[in-house]
Protein backbone atom coordinates (compact mmCIF):
# COMPACT_ATOMS: atom_id res chain seq x y z
CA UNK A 1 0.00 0.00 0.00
CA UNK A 2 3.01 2.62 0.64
CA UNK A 3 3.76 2.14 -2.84
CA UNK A 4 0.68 3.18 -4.25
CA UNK A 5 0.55 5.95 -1.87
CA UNK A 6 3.94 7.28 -2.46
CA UNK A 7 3.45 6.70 -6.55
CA UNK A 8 -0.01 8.60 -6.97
CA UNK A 9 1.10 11.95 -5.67
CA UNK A 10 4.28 11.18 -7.67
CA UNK A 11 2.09 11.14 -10.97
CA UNK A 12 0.21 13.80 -10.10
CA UNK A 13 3.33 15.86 -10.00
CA UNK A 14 4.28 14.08 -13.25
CA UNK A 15 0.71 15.30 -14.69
CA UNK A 16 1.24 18.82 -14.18
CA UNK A 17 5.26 19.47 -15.44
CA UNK A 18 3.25 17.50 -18.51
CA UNK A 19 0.39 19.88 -19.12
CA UNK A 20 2.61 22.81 -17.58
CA UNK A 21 5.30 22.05 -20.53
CA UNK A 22 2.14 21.65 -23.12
CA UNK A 23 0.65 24.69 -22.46
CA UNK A 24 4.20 26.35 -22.55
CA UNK A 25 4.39 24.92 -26.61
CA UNK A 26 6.93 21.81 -25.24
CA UNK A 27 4.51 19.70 -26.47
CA UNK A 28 6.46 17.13 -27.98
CA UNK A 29 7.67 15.73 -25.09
CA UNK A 30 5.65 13.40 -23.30
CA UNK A 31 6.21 10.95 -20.35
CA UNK A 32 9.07 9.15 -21.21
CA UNK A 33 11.39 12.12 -22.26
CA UNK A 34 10.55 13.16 -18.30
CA UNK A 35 12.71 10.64 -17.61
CA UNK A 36 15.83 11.71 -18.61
CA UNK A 37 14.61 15.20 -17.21
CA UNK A 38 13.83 15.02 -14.17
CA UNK A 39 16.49 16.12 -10.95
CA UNK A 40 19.05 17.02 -11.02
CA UNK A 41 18.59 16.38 -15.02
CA UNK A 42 21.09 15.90 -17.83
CA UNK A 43 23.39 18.70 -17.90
CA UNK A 44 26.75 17.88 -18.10
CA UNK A 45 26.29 13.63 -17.62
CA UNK A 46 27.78 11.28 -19.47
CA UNK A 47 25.02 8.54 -21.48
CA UNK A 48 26.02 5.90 -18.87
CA UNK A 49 26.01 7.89 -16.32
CA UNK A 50 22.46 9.21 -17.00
CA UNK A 51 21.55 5.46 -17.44
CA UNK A 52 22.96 4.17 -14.48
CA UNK A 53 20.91 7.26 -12.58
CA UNK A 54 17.89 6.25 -14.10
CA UNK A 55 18.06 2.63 -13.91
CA UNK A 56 17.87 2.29 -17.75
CA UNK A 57 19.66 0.80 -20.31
CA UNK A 58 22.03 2.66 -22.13
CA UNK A 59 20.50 1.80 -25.58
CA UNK A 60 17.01 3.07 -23.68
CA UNK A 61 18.83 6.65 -22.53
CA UNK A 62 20.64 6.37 -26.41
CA UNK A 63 17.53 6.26 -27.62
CA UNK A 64 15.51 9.08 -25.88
CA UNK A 65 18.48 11.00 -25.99
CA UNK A 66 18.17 10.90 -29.86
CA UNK A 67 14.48 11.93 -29.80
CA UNK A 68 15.15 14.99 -27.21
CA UNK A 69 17.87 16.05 -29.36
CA UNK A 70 16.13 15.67 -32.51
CA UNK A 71 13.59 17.62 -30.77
CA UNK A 72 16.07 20.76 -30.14
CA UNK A 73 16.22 20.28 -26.15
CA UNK A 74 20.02 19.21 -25.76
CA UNK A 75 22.95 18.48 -27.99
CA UNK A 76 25.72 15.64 -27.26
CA UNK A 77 29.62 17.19 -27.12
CA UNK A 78 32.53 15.11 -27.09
CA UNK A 79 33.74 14.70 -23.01
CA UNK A 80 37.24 17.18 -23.31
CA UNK A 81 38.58 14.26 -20.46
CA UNK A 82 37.62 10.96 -23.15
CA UNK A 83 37.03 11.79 -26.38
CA UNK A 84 35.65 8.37 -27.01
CA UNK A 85 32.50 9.63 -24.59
CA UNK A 86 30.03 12.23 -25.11
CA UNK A 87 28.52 14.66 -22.21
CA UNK A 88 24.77 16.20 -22.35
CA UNK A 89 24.12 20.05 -23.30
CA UNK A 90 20.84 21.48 -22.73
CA UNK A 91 20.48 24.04 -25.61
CA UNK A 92 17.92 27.11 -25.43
CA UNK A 93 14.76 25.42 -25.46
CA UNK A 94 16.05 22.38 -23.33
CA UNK A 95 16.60 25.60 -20.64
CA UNK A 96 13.42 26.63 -21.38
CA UNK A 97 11.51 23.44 -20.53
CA UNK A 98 14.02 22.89 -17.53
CA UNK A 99 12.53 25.92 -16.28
CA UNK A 100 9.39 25.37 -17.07
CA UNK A 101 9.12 22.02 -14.96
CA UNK A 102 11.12 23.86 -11.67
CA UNK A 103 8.34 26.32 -12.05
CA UNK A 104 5.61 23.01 -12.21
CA UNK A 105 6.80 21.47 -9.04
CA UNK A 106 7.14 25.00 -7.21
CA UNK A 107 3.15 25.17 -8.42
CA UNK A 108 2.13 21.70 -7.04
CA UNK A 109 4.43 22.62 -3.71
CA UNK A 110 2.49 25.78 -2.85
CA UNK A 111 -0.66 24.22 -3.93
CA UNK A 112 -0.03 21.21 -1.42
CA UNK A 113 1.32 23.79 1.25
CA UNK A 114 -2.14 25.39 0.96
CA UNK A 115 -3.92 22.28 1.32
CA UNK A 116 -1.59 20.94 4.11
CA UNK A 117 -0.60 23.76 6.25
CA UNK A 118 2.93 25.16 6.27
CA UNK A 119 3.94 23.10 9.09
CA UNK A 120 2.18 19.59 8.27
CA UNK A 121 3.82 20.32 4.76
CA UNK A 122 7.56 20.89 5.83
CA UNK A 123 6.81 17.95 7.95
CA UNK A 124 5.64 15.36 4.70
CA UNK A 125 8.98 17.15 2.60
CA UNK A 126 11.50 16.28 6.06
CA UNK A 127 9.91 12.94 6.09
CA UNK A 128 10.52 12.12 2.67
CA UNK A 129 14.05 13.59 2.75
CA UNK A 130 14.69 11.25 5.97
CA UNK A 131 13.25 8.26 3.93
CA UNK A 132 15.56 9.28 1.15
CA UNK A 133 18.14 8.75 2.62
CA UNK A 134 20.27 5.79 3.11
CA UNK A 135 19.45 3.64 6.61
């Protein structure tokens, strides 16, 4: 049951940075892009690295990777330390839609601090920070 209770609030703030990012004209990326976008986000990781974050595979990253630079959001540079590896560049609009999600999640945290109270809500985001970390 903790699953399910941790996971729906989870999509709901999934939901939003979605329509937020629509209504903003991002609206070629959809649920699986957020992936590779979410915190702390690409900038500056390695492929493998983002993988290994994600729990992916590094053909799956590859992959979206591909689409969201097809798409305009980031370019891949050659790493200056191995130039057999590549590191992540958000361009402009890959900014733009970084943004644009911050400013999603800072929505859905006022909204829940409203709903909550400012104390019970500091309380749920310590909680989940304690439960973060490792035991």
């Amino acid at each position: 049951m903790i699953g399910a209770l941790l996971r729906m609030p989870w999509e709901h703030v999934v939901r939003r940075m979605l329509e937020r990012l629509h209504a903003e004209g991002f609206d070629d990326i959809d649920v699986t892009h957020m992936n590779l976008l979410l915190y702390p986000g690409p900038q500056g990781a390695r492929p493998s690295e983002l993988a290994a974050r994600r729990g992916m595979s590094k053909q799956a990253v590859n992959y979206l990777l591909g689409q969201l630079e097809g798409l305009g959001y980031l370019e891949r540079h050659r790493d200056t330390g191995d130039g057999r590896a590549k590191r992540i560049a958000l361009t402009d609009r890959g900014e733009r839609a970084a943004r644009t999600v911050r400013d999603a999640v800072a929505e859905v945290e006022r909204d829940w601090q409203a709903r909550l109270g400012q104390d019970r809500f500091a309380q749920l985001k310590a909680l989940l920070l304690e439960l973060s970390q490792p035991a």
